[in-house]
Protein backbone atom coordinates (compact mmCIF):
# COMPACT_ATOMS: atom_id res chain seq x y z
CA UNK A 1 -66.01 -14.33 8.89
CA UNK A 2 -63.64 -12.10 7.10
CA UNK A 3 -62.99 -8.62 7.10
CA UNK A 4 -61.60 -6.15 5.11
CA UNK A 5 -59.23 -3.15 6.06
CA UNK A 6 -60.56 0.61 5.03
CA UNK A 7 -59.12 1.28 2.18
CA UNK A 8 -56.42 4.57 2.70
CA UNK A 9 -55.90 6.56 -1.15
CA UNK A 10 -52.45 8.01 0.57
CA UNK A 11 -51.20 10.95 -2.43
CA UNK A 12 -48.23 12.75 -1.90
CA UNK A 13 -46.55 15.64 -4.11
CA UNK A 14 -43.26 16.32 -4.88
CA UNK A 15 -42.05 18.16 -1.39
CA UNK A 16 -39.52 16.84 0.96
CA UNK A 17 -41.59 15.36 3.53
CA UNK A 18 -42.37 12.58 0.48
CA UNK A 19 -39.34 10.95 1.01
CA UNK A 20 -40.61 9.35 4.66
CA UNK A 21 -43.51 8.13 2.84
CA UNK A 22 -42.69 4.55 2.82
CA UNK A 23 -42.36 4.71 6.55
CA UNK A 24 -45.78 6.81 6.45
CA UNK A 25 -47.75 3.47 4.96
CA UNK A 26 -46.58 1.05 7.30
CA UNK A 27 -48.11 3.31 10.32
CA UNK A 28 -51.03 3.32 8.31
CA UNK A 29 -50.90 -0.18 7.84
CA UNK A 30 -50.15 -0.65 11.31
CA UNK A 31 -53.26 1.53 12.37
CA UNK A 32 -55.38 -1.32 9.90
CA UNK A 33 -55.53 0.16 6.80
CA UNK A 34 -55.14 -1.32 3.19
CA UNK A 35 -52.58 1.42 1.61
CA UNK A 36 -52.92 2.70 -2.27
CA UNK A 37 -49.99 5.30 -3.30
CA UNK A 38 -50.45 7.85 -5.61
CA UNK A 39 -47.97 10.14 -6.59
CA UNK A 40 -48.01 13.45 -8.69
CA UNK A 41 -45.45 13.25 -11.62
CA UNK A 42 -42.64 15.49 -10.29
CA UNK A 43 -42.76 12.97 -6.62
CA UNK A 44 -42.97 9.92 -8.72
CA UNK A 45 -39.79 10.71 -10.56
CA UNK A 46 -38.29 11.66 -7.37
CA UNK A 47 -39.11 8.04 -5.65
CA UNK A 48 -38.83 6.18 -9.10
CA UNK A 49 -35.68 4.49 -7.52
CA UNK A 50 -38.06 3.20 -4.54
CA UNK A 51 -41.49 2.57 -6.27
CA UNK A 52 -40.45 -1.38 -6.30
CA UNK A 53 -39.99 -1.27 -2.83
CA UNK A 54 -42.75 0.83 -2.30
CA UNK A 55 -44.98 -1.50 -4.45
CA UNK A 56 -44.05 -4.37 -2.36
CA UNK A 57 -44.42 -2.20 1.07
CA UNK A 58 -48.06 -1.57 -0.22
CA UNK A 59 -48.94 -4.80 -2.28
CA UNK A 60 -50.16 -2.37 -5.36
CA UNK A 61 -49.16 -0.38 -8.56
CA UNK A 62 -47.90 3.00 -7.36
CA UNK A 63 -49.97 5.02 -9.72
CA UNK A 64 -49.08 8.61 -10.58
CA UNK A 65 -50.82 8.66 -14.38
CA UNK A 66 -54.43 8.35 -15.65
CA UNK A 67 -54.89 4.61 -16.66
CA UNK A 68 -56.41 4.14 -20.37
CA UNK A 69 -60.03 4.07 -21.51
CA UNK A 70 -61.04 0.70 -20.84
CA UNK A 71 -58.55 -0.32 -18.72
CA UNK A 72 -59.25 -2.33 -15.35
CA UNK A 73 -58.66 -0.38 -11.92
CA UNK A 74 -56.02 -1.91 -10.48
CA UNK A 75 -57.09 -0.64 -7.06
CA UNK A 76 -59.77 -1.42 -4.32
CA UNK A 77 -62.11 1.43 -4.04
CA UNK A 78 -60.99 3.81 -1.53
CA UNK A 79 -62.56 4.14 1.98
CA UNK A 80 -60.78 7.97 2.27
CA UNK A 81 -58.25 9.66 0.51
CA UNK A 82 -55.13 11.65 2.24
CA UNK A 83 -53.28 14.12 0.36
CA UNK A 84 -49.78 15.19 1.95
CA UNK A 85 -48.02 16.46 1.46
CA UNK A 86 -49.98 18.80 -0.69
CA UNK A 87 -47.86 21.73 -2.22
CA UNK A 88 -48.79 24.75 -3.35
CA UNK A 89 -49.35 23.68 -7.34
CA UNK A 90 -51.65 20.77 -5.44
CA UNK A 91 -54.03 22.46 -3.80
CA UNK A 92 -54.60 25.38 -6.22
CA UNK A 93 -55.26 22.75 -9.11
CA UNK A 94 -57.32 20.77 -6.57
CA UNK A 95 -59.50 23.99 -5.19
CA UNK A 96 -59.79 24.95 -8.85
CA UNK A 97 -60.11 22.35 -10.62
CA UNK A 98 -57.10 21.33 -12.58
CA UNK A 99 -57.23 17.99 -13.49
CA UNK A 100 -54.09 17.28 -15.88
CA UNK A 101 -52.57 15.55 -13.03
CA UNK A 102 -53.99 11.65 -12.03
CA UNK A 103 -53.47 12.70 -8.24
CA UNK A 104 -55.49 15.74 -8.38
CA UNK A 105 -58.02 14.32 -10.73
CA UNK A 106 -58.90 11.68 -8.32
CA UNK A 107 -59.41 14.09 -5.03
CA UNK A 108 -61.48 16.36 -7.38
CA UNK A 109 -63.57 13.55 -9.06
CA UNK A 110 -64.00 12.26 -4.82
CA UNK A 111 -65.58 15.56 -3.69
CA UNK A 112 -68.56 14.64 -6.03
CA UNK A 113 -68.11 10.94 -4.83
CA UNK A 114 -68.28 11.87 -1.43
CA UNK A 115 -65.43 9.87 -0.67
CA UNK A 116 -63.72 11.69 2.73
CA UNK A 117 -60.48 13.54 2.55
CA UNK A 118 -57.71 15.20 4.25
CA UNK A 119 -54.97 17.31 3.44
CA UNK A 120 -51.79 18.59 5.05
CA UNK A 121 -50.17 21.37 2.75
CA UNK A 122 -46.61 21.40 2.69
CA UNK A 123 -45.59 25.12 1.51
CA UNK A 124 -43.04 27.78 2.43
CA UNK A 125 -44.51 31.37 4.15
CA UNK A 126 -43.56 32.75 0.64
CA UNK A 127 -46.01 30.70 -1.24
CA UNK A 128 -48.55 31.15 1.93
CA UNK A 129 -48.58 34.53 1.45
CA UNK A 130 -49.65 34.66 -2.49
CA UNK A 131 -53.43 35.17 -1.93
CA UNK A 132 -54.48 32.22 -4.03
CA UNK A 133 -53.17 29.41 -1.29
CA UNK A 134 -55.10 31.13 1.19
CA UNK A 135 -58.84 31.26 -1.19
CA UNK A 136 -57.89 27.29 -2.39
CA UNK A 137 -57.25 25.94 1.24
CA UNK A 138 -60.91 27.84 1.97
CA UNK A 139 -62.54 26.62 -0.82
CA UNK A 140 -61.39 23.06 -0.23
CA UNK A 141 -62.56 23.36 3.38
CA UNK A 142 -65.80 24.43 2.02
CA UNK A 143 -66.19 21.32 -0.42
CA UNK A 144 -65.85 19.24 3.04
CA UNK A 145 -61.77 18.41 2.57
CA UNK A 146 -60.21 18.68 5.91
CA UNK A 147 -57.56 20.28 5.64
CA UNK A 148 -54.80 20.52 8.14
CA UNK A 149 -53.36 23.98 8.12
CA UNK A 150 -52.50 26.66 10.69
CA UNK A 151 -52.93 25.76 14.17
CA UNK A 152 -53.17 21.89 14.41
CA UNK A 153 -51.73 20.97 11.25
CA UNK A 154 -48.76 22.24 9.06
CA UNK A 155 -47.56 25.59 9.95
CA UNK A 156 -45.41 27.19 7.22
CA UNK A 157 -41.11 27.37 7.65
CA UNK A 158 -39.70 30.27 5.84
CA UNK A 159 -38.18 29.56 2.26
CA UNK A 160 -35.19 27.65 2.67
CA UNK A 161 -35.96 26.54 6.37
CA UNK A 162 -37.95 23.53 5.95
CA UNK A 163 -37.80 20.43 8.39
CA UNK A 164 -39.01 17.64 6.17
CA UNK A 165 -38.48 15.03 8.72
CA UNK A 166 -40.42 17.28 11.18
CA UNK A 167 -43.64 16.65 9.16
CA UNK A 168 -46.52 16.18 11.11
CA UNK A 169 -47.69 12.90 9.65
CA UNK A 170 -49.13 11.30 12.43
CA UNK A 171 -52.12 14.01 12.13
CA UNK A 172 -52.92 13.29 8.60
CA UNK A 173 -52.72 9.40 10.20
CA UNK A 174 -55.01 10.71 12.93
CA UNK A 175 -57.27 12.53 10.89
CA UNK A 176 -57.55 9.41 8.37
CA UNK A 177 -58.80 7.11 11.46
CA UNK A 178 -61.32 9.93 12.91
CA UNK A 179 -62.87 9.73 9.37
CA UNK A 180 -63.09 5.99 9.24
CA UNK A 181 -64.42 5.82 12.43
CA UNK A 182 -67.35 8.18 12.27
CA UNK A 183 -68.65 6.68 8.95
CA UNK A 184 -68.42 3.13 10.70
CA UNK A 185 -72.29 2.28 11.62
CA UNK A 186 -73.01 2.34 15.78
């Protein structure tokens, strides 16, 4: 009999934990998923110079633009979508709605699929203070996203003081297989 892995959506905008994300999908893979990587434009021209690598890591298209009317998906349909890291532009086009972006498109079009997701932002205390981070990471809570923020999660450096390779990407990896696991039938 054969069996499939849960498909993992893994999206990551253009902040400097994305560079460890090739490392990121082999955990995954290594914790049984089948990896997809989307990328927002600004993180796709940043790991341009790696997506060939990164397409062979993953064994698909790394996809960070809308595909054409009538064209085939060149992905298996996801099983649960992580977002991280998930700036400040991310979430408040994801909380409100902001589709011009494929990555963002997707997680918005999955909250009405009911496909499950997790985020882990990946912002400065500057851009945590402006008022509209805070409402978006509620509002995306609210629309069932779990997002890992605050206590547990990502906890905001001050500008200038980030620790990319101190990224907590094992929880988004954690969260991912809590999701799974609860939606697998007793």
């Amino acid at each position: 009999m054969t069996t499939t892995r849960p498909v993992l959506y893994l999206f990551g905008s253009a902040a400097p934990p994305v560079f460890d994300v090739a490392e990121v999908v082999v955990d995954a893979q290594g914790r049984g998923f089948d990896v997809c990587l989307g990328l927002t434009p600004t993180a796709a021209r940043w790991l341009e110079p790696r997506r060939g690598e990164l397409e062979r890591i993953t064994g698909h298209p790394v996809r960070s633009v809308y595909k054409l009317p009538g064209e085939p998906d060149v992905w298996p349909k996801a099983d649960v979508i992580a977002v991280a890291p998930a700036t400040f532009n991310t979430v408040n086009a994801w909380a409100l709605g902001i589709t011009r972006d494929f990555v963002v498109g997707v997680v918005a079009e999955g909250i009405g699929k009911d496909i499950p997701m997790v985020a882990m932002p990946c912002v400065n205390a500057a851009y945590a203070q402006h008022r509209q981070f805070e409402r978006s990471v509620a509002e995306l809570r609210e629309m069932g996203v779990r997002v890992l923020y605050g206590e547990g999660g990502f906890v905001p450096n001050q500008p200038g003081q980030g620790k990319p390779h101190a990224y907590p990407w094992h929880l988004v990896l954690d969260a991912v297989e809590e999701i799974v696991a609860a939606r697998q039938p007793p």
